[in-house]
N, C-alpha and C. Protein backbone atom coordinates (compact mmCIF):
# COMPACT_ATOMS: atom_id res chain seq x y z
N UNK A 1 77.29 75.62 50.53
CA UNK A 1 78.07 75.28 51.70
C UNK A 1 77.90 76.38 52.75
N UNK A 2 77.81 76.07 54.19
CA UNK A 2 77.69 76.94 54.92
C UNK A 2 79.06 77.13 55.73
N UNK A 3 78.96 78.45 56.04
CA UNK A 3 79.92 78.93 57.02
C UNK A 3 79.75 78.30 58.53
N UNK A 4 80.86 77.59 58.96
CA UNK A 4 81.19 76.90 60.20
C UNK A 4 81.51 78.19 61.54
N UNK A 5 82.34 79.16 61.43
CA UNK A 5 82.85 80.10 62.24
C UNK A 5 83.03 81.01 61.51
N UNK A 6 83.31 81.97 62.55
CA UNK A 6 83.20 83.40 62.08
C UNK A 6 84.55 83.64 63.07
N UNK A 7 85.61 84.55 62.26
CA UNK A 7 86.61 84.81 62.91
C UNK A 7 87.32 85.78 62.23
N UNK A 8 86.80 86.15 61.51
CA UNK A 8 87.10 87.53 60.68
C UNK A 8 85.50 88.45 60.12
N UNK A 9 85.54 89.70 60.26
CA UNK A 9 84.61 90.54 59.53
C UNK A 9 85.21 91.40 58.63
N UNK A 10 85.56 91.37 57.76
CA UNK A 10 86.30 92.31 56.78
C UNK A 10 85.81 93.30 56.06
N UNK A 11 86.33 94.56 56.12
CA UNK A 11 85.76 95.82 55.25
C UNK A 11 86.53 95.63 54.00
N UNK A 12 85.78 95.53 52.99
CA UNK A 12 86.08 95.97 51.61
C UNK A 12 85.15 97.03 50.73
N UNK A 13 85.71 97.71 49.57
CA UNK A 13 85.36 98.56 48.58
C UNK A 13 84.90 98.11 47.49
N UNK A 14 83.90 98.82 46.67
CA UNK A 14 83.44 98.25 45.95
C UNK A 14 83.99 98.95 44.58
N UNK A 15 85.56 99.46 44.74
CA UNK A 15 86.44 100.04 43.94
C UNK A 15 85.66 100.81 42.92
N UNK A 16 84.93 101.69 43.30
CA UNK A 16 83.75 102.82 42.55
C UNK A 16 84.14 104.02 42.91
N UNK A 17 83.89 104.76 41.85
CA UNK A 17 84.10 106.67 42.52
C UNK A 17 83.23 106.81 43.38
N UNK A 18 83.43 107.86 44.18
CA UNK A 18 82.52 108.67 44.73
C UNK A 18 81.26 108.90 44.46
N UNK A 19 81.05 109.22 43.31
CA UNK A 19 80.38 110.02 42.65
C UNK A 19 79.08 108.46 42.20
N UNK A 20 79.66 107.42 41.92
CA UNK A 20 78.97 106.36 41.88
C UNK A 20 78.01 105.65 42.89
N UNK A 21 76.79 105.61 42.59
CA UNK A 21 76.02 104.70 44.38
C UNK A 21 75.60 103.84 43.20
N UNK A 22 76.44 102.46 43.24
CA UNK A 22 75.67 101.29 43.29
C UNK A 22 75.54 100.50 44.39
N UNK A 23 74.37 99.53 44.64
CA UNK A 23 73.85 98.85 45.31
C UNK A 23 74.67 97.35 45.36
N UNK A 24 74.30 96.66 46.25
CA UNK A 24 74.04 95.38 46.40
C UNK A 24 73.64 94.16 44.93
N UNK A 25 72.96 95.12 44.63
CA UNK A 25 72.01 94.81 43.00
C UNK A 25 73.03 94.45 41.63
N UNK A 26 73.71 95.50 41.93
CA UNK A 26 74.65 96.03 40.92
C UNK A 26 75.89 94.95 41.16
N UNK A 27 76.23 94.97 42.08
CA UNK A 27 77.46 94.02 42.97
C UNK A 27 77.21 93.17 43.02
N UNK A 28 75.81 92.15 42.79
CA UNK A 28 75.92 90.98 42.52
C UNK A 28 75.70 90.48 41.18
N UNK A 29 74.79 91.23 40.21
CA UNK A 29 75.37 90.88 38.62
C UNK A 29 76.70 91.15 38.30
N UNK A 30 77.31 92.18 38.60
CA UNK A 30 79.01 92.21 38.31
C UNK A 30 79.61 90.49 38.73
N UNK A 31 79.41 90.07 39.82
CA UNK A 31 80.12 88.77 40.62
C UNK A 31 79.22 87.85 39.67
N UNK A 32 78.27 88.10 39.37
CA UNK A 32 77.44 86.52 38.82
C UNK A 32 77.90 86.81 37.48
N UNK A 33 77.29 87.76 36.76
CA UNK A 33 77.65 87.35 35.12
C UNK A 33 78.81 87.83 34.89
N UNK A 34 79.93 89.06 35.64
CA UNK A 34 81.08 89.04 34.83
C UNK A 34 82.37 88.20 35.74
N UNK A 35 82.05 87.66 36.98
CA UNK A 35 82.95 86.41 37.15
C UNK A 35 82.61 85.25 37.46
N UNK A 36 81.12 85.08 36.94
CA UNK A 36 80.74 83.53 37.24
C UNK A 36 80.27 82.84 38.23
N UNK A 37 80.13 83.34 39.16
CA UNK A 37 79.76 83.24 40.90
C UNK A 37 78.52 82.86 40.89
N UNK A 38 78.07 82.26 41.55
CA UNK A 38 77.02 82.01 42.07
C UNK A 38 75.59 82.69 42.81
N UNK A 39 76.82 83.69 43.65
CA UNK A 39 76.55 85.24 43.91
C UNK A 39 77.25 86.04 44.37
N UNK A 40 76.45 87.21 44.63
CA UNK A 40 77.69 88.39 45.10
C UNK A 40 78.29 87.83 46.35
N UNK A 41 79.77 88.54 46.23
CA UNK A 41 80.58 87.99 47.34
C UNK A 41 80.49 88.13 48.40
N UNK A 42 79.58 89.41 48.54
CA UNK A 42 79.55 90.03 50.16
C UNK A 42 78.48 89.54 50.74
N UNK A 43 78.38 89.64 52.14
CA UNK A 43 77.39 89.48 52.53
C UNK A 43 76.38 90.49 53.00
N UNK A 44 77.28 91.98 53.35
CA UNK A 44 76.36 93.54 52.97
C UNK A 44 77.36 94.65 52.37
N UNK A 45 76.16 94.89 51.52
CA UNK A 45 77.51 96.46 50.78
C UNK A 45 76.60 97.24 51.65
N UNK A 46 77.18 98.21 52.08
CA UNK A 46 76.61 100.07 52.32
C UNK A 46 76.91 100.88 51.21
N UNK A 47 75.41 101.51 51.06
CA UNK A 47 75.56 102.49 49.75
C UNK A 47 76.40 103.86 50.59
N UNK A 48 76.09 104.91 49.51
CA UNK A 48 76.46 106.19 50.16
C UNK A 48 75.61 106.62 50.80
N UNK A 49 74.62 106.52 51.12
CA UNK A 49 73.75 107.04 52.21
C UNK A 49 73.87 106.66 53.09
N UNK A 50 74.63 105.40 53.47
CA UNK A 50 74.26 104.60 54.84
C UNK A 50 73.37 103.59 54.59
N UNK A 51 72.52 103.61 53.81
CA UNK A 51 71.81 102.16 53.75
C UNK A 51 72.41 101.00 53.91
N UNK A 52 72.27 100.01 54.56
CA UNK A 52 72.90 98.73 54.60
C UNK A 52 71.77 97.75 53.81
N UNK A 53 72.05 97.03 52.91
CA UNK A 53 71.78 96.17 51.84
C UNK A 53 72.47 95.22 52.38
N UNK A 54 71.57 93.88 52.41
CA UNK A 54 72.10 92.34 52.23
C UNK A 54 72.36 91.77 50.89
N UNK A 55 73.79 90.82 51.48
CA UNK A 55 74.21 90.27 49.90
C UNK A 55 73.46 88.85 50.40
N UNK A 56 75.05 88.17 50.35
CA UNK A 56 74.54 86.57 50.39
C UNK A 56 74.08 86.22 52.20
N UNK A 57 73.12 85.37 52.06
CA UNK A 57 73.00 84.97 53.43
C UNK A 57 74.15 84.70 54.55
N UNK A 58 74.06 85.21 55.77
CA UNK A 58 75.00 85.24 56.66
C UNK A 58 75.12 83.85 56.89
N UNK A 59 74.59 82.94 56.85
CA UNK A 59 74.64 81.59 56.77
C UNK A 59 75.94 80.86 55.85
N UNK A 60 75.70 81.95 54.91
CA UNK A 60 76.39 81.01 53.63
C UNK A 60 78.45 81.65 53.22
N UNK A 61 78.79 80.59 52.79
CA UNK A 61 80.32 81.59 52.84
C UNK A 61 79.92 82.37 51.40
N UNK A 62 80.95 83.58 51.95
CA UNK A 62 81.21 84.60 50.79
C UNK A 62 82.49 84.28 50.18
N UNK A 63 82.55 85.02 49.18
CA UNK A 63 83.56 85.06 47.76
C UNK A 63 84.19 86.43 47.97
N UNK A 64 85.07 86.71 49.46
CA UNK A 64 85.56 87.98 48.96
C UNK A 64 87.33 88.33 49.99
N UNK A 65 87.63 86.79 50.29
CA UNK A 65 89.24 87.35 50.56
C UNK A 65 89.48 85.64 50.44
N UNK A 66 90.61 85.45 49.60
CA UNK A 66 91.24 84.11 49.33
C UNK A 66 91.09 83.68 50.24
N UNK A 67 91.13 82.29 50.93
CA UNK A 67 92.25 81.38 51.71
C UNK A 67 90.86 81.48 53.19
N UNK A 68 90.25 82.63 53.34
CA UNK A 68 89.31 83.45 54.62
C UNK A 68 87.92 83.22 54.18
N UNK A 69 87.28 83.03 53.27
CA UNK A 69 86.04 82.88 52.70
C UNK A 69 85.46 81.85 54.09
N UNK A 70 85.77 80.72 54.14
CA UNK A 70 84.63 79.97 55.03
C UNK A 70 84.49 81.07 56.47
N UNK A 71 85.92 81.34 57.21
CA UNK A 71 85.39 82.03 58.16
C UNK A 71 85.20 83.61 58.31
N UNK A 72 84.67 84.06 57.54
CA UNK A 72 84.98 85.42 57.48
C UNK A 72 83.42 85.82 57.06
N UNK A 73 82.90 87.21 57.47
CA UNK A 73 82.27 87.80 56.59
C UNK A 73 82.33 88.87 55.86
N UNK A 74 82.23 89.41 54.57
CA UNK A 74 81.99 90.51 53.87
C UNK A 74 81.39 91.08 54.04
N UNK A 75 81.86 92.44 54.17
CA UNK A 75 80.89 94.26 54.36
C UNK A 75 81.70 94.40 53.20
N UNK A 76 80.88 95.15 52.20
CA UNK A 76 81.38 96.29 51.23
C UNK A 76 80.90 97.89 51.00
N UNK A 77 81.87 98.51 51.31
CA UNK A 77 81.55 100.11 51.35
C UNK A 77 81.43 100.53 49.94
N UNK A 78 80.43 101.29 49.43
CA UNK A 78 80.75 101.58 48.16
C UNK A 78 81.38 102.72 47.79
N UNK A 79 82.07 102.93 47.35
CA UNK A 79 83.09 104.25 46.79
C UNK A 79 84.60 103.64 46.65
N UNK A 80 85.27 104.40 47.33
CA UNK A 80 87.13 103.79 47.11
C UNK A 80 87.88 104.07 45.97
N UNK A 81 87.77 104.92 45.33
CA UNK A 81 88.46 105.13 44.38
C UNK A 81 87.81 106.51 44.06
N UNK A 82 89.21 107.49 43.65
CA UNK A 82 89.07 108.96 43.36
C UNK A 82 88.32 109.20 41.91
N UNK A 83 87.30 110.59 42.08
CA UNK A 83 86.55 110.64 40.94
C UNK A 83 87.11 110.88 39.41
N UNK A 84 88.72 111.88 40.04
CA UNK A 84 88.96 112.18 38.62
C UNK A 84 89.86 111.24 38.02
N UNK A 85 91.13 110.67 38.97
CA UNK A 85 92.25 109.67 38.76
C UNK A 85 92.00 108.40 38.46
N UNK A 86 90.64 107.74 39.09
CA UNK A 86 90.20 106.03 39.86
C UNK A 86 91.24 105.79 40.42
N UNK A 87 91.96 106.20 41.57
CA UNK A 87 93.21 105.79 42.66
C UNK A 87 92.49 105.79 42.95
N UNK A 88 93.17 104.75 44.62
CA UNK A 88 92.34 104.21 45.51
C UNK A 88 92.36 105.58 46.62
N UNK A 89 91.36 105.94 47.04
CA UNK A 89 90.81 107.05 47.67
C UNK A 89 89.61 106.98 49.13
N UNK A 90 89.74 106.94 50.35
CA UNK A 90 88.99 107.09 51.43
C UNK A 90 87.76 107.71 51.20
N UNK A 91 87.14 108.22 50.48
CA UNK A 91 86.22 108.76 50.51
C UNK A 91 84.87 108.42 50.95
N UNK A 92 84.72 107.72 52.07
CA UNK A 92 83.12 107.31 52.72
C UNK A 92 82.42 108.24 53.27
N UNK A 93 81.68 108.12 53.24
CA UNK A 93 80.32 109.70 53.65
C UNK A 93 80.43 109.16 54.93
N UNK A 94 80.08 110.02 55.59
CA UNK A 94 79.46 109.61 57.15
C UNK A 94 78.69 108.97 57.07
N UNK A 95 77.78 108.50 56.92
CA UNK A 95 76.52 108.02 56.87
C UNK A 95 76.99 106.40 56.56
N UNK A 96 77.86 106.14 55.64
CA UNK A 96 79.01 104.98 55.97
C UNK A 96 79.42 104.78 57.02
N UNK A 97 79.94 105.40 57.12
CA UNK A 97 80.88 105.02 58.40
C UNK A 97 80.18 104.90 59.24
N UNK A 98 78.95 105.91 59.67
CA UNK A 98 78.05 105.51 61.23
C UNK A 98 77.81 103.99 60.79
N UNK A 99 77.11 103.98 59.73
CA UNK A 99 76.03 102.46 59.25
C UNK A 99 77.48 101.14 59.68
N UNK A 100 78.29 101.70 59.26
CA UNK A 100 79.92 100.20 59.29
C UNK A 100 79.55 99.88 60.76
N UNK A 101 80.01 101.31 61.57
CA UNK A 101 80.09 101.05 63.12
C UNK A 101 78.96 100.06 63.59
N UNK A 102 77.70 100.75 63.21
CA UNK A 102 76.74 99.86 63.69
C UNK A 102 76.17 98.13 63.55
N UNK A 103 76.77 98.54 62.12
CA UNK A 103 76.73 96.60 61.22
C UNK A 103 77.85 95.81 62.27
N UNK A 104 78.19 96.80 62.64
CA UNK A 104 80.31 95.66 63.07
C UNK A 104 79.32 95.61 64.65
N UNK A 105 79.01 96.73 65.36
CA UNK A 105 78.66 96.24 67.05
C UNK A 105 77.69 95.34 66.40
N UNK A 106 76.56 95.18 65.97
CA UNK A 106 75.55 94.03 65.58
C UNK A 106 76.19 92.82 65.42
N UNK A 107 76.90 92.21 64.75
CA UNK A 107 77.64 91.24 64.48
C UNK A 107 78.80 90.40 65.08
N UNK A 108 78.77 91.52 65.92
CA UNK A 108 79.79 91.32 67.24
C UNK A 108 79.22 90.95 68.38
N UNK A 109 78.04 91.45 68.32
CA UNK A 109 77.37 90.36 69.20
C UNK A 109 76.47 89.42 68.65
N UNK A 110 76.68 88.82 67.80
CA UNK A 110 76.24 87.44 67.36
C UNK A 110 77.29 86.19 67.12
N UNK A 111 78.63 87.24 67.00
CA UNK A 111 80.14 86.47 66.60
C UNK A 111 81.54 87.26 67.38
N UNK A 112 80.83 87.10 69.06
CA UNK A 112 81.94 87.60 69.81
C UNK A 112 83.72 87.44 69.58
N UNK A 113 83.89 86.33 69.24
CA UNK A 113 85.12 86.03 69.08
C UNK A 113 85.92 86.69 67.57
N UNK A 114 85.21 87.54 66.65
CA UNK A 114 85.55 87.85 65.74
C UNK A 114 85.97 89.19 65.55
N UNK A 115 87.16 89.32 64.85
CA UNK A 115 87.54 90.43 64.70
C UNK A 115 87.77 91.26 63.53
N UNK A 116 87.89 92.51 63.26
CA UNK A 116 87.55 93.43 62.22
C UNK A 116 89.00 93.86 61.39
N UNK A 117 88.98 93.49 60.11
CA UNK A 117 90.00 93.46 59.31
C UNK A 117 89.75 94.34 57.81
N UNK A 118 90.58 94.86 57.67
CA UNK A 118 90.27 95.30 56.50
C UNK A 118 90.83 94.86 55.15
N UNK A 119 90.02 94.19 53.68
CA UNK A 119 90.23 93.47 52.81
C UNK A 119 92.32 93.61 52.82
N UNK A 120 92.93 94.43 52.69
CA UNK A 120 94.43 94.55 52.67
C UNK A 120 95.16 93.83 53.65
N UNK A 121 94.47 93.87 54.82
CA UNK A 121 95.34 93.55 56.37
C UNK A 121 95.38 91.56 56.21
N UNK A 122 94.85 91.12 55.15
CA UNK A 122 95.39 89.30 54.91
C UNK A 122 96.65 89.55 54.11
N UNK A 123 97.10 88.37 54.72
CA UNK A 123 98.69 87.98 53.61
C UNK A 123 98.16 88.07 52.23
N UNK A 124 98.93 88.41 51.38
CA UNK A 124 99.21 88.01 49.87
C UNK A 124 98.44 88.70 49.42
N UNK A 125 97.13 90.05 50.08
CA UNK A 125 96.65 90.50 49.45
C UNK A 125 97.15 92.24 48.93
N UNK A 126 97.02 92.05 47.54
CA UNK A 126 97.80 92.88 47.17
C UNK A 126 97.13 94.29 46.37
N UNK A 127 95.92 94.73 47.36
CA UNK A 127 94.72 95.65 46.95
C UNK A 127 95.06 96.62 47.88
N UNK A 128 94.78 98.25 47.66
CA UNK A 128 94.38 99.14 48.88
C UNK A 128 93.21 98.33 48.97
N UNK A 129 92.19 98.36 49.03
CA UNK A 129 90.78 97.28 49.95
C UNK A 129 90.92 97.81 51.49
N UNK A 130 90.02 98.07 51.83
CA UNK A 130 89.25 99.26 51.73
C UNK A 130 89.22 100.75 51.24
N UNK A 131 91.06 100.79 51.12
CA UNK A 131 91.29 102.18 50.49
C UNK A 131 91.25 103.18 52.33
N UNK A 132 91.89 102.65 52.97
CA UNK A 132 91.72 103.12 54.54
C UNK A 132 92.17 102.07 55.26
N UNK A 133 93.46 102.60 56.53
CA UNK A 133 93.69 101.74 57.31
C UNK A 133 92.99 100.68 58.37
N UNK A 134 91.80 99.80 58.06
CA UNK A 134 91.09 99.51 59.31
C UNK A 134 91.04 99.00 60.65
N UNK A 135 92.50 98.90 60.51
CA UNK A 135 92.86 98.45 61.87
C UNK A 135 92.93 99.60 63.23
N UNK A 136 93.33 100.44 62.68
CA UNK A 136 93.60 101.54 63.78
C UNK A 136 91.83 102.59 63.64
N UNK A 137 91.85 102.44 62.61
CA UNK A 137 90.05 102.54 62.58
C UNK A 137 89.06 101.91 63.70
N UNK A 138 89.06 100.57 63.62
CA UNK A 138 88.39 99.85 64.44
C UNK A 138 88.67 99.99 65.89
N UNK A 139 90.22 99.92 66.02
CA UNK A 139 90.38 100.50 67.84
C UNK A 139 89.64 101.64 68.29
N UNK A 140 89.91 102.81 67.28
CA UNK A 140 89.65 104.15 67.73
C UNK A 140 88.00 103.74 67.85
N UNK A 141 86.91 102.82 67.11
CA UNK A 141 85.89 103.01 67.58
C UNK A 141 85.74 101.77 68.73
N UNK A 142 86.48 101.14 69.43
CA UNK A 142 86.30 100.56 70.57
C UNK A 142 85.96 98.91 69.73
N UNK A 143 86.33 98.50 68.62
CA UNK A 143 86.15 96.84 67.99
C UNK A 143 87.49 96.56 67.88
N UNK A 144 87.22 95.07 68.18
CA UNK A 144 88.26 93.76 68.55
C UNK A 144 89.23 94.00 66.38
N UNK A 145 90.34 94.23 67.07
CA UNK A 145 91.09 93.21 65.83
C UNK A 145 92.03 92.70 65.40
């Protein structure tokens, strides 16, 4: 099934330490063989370097906020959770965060009307997701949300 509109871009975590860089790779056998999916939910994780990796086609809906799946797309940051505790923890490298900024202006101009949310900021969801406020995030870098 394809995605009709786009009216959400949502940052989520890929609830991993720090210390962890999995991929895209990794994030979609977790979603296919340990919950059954079809495929991974996102449509790009960023490693810790900044690399941006494609999940599922931007075409297609993702599997990664209840009720928001048809219009929404998935970014997943990888880290979010502290190395020694696993609490949910901010920890994105720069190299994240530049790569987010740049994925979100790209996409923003392909899906003007859409705005930048972070996995927590929907009703009923009951995750730190992203593990960082993204709302006041996104103003401070000049995106709609």
């Amino acid at each position: 099934m394809n995605r009709k509109k786009t009216n959400w871009l949502v940052i989520h975590c890929s609830a991993t330490r720090a210390i962890q860089d999995v991929g895209a790779k990794d994030i979609r056998r977790w979603h296919v063989e340990g919950n059954g999916w079809s495929d991974i939910g996102y449509h790009f994780v960023i490693r810790r370097s900044g690399k941006v990796e494609t999940g599922r086609p931007l075409e297609s809906i993702g599997t990664h906020v209840q009720g928001h799946n048809t219009d929404s797309i998935g970014i997943c940051l990888v880290g979010g959770l502290n190395n020694a505790t696993f609490k949910p923890e901010n920890n994105y490298t720069v190299q994240q965060r530049d790569a987010l900024k740049k994925l979100l202006a790209s996409l923003l101009k392909k899906y003007p009307r859409a705005k930048v949310l972070g996995h927590r900021d929907f009703s009923g969801v009951q995750k730190a997701c992203p593990c960082f406020n993204a709302k006041p995030w996104a103003k401070k870098n000049g995106l709609p949300t």
